[in-house]
Protein backbone atom coordinates (compact mmCIF):
# COMPACT_ATOMS: atom_id res chain seq x y z
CA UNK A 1 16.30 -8.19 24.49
CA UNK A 2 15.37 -8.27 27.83
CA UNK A 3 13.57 -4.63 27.66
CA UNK A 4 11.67 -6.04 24.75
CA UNK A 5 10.70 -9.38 26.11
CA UNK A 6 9.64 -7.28 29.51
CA UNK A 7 7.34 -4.71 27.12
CA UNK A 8 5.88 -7.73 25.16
CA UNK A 9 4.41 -9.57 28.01
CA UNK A 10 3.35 -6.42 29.59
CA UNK A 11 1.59 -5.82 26.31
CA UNK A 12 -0.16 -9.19 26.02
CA UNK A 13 -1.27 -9.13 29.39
CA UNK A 14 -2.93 -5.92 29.94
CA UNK A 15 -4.75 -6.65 26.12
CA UNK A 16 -5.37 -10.72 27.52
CA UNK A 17 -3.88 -11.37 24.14
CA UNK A 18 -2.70 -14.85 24.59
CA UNK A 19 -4.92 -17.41 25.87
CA UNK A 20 -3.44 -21.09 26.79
CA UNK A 21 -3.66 -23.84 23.88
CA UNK A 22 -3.52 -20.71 21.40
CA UNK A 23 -1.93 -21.30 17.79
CA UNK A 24 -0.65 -18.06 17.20
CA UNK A 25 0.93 -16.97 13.33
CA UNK A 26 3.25 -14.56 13.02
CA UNK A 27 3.40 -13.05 9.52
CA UNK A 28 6.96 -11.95 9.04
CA UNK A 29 7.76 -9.78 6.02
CA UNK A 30 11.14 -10.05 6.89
CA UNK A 31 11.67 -6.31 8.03
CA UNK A 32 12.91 -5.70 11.02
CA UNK A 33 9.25 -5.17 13.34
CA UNK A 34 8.42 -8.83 12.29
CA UNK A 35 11.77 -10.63 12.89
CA UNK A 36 11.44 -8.81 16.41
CA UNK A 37 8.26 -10.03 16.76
CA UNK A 38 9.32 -13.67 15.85
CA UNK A 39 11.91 -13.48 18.27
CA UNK A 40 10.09 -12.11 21.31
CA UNK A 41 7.03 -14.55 20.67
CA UNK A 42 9.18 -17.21 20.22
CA UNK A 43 11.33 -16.87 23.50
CA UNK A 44 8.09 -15.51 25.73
CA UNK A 45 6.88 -18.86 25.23
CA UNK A 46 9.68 -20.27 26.78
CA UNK A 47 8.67 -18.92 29.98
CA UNK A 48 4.99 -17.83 29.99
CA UNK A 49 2.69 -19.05 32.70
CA UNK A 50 0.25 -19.90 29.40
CA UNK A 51 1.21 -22.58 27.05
CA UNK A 52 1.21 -21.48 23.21
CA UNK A 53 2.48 -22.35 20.15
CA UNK A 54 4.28 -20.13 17.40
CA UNK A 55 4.18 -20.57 13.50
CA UNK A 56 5.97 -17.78 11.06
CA UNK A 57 4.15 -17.21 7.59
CA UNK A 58 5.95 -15.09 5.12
CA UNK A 59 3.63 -13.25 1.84
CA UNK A 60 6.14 -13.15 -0.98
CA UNK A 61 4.48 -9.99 -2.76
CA UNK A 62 6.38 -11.47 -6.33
CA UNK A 63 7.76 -8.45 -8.14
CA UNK A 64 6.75 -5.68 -10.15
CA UNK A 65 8.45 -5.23 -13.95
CA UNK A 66 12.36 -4.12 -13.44
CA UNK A 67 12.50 -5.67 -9.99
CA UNK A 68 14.06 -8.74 -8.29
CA UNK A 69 12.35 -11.13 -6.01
CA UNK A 70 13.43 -11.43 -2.41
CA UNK A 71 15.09 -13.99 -1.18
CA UNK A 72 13.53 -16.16 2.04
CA UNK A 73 16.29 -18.17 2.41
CA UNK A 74 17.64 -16.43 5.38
CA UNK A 75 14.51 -16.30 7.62
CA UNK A 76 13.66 -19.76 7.07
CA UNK A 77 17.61 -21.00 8.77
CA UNK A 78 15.92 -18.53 11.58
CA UNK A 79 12.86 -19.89 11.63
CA UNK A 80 14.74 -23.72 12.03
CA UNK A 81 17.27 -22.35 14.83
CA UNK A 82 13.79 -21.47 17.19
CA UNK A 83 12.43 -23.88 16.06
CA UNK A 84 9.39 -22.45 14.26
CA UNK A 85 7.11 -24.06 11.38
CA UNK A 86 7.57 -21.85 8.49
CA UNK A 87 5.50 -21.31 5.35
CA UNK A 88 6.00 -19.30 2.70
CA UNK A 89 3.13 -18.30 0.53
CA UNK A 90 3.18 -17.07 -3.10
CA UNK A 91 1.51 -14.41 -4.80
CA UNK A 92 1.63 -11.61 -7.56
CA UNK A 93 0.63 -8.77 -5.22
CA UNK A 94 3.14 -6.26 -6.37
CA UNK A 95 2.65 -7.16 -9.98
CA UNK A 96 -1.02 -6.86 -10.53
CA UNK A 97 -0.57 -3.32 -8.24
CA UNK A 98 2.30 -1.90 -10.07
CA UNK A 99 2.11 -3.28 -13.60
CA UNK A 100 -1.38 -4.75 -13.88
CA UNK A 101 -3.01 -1.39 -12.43
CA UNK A 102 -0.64 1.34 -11.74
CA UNK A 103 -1.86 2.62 -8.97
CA UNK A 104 -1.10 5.78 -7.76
CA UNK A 105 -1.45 5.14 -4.00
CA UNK A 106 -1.18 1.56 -3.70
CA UNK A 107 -0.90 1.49 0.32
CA UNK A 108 -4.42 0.06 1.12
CA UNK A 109 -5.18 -1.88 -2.06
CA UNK A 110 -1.60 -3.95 -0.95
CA UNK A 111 -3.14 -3.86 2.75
CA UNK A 112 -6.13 -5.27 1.77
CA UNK A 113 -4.58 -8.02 -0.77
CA UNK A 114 -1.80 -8.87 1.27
CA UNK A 115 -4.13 -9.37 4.51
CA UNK A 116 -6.29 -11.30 2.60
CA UNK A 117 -3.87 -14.18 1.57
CA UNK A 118 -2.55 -14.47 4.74
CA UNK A 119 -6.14 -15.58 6.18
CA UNK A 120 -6.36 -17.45 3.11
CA UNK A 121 -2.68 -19.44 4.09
CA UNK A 122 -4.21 -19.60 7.97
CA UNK A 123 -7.41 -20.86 7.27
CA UNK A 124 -5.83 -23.80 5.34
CA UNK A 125 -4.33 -24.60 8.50
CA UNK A 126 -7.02 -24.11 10.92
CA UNK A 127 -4.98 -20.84 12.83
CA UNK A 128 -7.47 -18.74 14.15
CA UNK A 129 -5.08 -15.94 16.03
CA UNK A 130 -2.39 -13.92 14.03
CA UNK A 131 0.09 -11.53 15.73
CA UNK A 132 0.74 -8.03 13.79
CA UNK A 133 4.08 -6.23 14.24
CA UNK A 134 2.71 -3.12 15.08
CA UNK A 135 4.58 -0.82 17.58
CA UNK A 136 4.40 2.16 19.82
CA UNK A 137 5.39 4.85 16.85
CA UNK A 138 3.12 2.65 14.12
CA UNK A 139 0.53 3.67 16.67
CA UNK A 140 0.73 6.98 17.16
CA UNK A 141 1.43 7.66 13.62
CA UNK A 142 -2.11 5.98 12.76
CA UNK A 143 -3.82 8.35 15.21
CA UNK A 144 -2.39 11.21 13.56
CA UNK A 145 -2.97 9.89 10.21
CA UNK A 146 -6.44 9.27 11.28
CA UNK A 147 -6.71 12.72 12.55
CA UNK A 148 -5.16 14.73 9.56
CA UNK A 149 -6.43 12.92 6.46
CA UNK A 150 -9.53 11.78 7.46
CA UNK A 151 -11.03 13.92 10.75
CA UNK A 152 -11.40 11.50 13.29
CA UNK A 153 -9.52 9.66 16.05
CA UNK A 154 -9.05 6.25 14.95
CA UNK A 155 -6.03 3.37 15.13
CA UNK A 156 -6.23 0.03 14.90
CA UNK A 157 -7.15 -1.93 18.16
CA UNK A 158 -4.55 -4.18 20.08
CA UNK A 159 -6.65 -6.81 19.67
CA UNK A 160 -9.38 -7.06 16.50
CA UNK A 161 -11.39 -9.90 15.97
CA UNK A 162 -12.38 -10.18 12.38
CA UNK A 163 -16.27 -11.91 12.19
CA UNK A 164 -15.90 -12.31 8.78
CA UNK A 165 -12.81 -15.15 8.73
CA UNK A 166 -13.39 -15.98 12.87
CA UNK A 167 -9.70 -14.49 12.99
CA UNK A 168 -8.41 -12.59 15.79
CA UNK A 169 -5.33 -10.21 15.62
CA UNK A 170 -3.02 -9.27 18.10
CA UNK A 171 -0.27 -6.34 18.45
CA UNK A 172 2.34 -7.45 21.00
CA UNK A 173 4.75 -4.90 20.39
CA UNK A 174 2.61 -2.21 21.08
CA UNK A 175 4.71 -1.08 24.00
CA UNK A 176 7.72 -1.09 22.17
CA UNK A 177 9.42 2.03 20.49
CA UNK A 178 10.51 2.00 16.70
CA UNK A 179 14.10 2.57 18.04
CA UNK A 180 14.71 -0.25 20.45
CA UNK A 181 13.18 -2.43 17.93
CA UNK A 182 15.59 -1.51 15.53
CA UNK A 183 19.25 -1.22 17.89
CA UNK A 184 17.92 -4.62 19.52
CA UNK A 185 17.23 -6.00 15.89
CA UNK A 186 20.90 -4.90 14.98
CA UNK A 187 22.52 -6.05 18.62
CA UNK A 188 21.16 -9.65 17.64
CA UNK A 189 22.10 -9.77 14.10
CA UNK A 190 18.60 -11.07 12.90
CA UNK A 191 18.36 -10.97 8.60
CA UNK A 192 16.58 -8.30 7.79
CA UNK A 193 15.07 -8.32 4.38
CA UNK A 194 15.14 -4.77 2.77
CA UNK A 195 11.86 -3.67 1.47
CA UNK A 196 11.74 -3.72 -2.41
CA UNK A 197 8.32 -1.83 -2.75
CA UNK A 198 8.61 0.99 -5.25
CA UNK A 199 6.61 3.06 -3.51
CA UNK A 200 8.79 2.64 0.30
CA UNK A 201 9.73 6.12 1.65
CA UNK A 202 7.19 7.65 -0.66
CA UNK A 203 3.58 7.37 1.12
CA UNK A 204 1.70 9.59 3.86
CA UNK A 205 2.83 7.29 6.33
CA UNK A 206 6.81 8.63 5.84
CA UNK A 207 5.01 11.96 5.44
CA UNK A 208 3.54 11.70 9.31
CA UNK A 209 6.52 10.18 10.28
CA UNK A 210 8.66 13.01 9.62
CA UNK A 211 6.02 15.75 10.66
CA UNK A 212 5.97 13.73 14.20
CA UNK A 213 9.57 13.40 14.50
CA UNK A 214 9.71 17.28 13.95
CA UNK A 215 7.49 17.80 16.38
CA UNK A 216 8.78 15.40 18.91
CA UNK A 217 11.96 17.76 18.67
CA UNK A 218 10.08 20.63 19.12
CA UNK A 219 7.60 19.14 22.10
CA UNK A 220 9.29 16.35 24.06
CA UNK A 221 6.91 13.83 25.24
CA UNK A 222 4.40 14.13 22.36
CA UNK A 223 4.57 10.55 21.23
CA UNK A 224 3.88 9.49 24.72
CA UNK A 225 1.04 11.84 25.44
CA UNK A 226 -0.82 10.47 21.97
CA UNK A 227 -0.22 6.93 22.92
CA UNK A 228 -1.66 7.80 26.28
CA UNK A 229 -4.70 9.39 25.00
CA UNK A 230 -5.43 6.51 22.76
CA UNK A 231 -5.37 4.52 26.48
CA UNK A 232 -7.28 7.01 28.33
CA UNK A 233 -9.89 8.11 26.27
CA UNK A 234 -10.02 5.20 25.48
CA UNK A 235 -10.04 4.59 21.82
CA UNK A 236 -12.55 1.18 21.18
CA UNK A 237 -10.40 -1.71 22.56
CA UNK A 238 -7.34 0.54 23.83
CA UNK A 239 -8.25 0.59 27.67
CA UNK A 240 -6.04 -2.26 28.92
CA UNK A 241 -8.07 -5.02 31.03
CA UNK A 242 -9.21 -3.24 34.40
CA UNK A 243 -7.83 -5.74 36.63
CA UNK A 244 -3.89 -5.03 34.96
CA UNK A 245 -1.71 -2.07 36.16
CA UNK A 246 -2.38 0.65 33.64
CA UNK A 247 1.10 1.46 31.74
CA UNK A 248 2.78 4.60 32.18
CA UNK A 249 3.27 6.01 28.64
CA UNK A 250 6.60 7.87 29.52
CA UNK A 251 8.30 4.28 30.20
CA UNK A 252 7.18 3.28 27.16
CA UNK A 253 9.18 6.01 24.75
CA UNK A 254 12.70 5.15 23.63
């Protein structure tokens, strides 16, 4: 935990992510990025130099025909033992996707719903930052989505502020590697809520996972010479803050 909480405020302070007074919402699916996520915000705040608040919203996508709801229940005892205001907002996401209109690659309509009823559920409450739990390999795996499907460099920015809502969204755990995210998830025992989505496993994104991880094998260090790129091209909003130390992306890999 202490790797993660170290990576974190590294994170937030080379992107001046965090600013004092800030309400910050965490939306927490329940997998295991966004219980990390909760976690790490929850306890940096214990410490940080900047004064902040923390408040967990959860998106329950309903459920397509043949399929179960999930069950909350869990996250919200978490939620009460750090102490965290938790909401829970409704919707039929999965069932107007899936049922309604059977789409065939329902990634970024879901994206774009889901994203949009979270500002909704902030707005209500006059939040006005929201952080993301984006990592190190959800990174790179953007650029090379980017790069392969569409011919371009692109990822989303560490920090994004969105005009159209007066939101801004932050990436904390951008410094953080897929697999210390999930061993420290498992070392603390945090509920995990498995992903119900009928199309999980089955997208481009497990497709570029796999290709990467291949690669990786084949040419060790290519995660952290992507993730490094992004930094030292830089892509828009990836050069950390000049006046920070620069990270070094070969600490960064796990």
């Amino acid at each position: 935990m202490n790797k993660i909480l170290s990576l974190t405020r590294r994170c937030v302070e080379d992107y001046d992510m965090i600013h004092a007074g800030d309400r910050i919402a965490i939306g927490v699916s329940g997998g295991k990025d966004s219980l990390m996520l909760l976690v790490a915000l929850t306890k940096l705040r214990e410490f940080y130099p900047i004064p902040f608040a923390v408040e967990a919203f959860t998106l329950d996508m309903g459920h397509a025909d043949g399929l179960e709801g999930l069950d909350f229940t869990p996250i919200q005892r978490l939620c009460q033992t750090l102490e965290v205001p938790y909401t829970i907002r409704d919707s039929e996401i999965q069932h107007i996707i899936f049922d309604l209109r059977n789409e065939k690659n329902p990634c970024s309509m879901c994206a774009k719903m889901r994203r949009g009823a979270l500002h909704a559920a902030l707005q209500e409450r006059n939040i006005t930052k929201i952080a993301l739990g984006h990592h190190y390999d959800d990174a790179v795996e953007t650029l090379f989505m980017s790069l392969i499907f569409e011919g371009r460099l692109s990822c989303f920015q560490p920090v994004t502020y969105l005009d159209r809502t007066g939101i801004t969204q932050i990436r904390p755990l951008l410094y953080c590697g897929e697999n210390l995210i999930r061993h420290t998830v498992r070392r603390l025992g945090l509920p995990v809520v498995e992903n119900c989505c009928p199309a999980n496993g089955n997208t481009k994104r497990q497709e570029i996972k796999e290709l990467i991880y291949e690669l990786q094998g084949r040419y060790p260090g290519l995660k952290a010479r992507a993730f490094g790129a992004m930094q030292r091209l830089p892509l828009p909003a990836w050069g950390p803050v000049e006046h920070r130390r620069r990270p070094l992306p070969e600490e960064l890999e796990e």
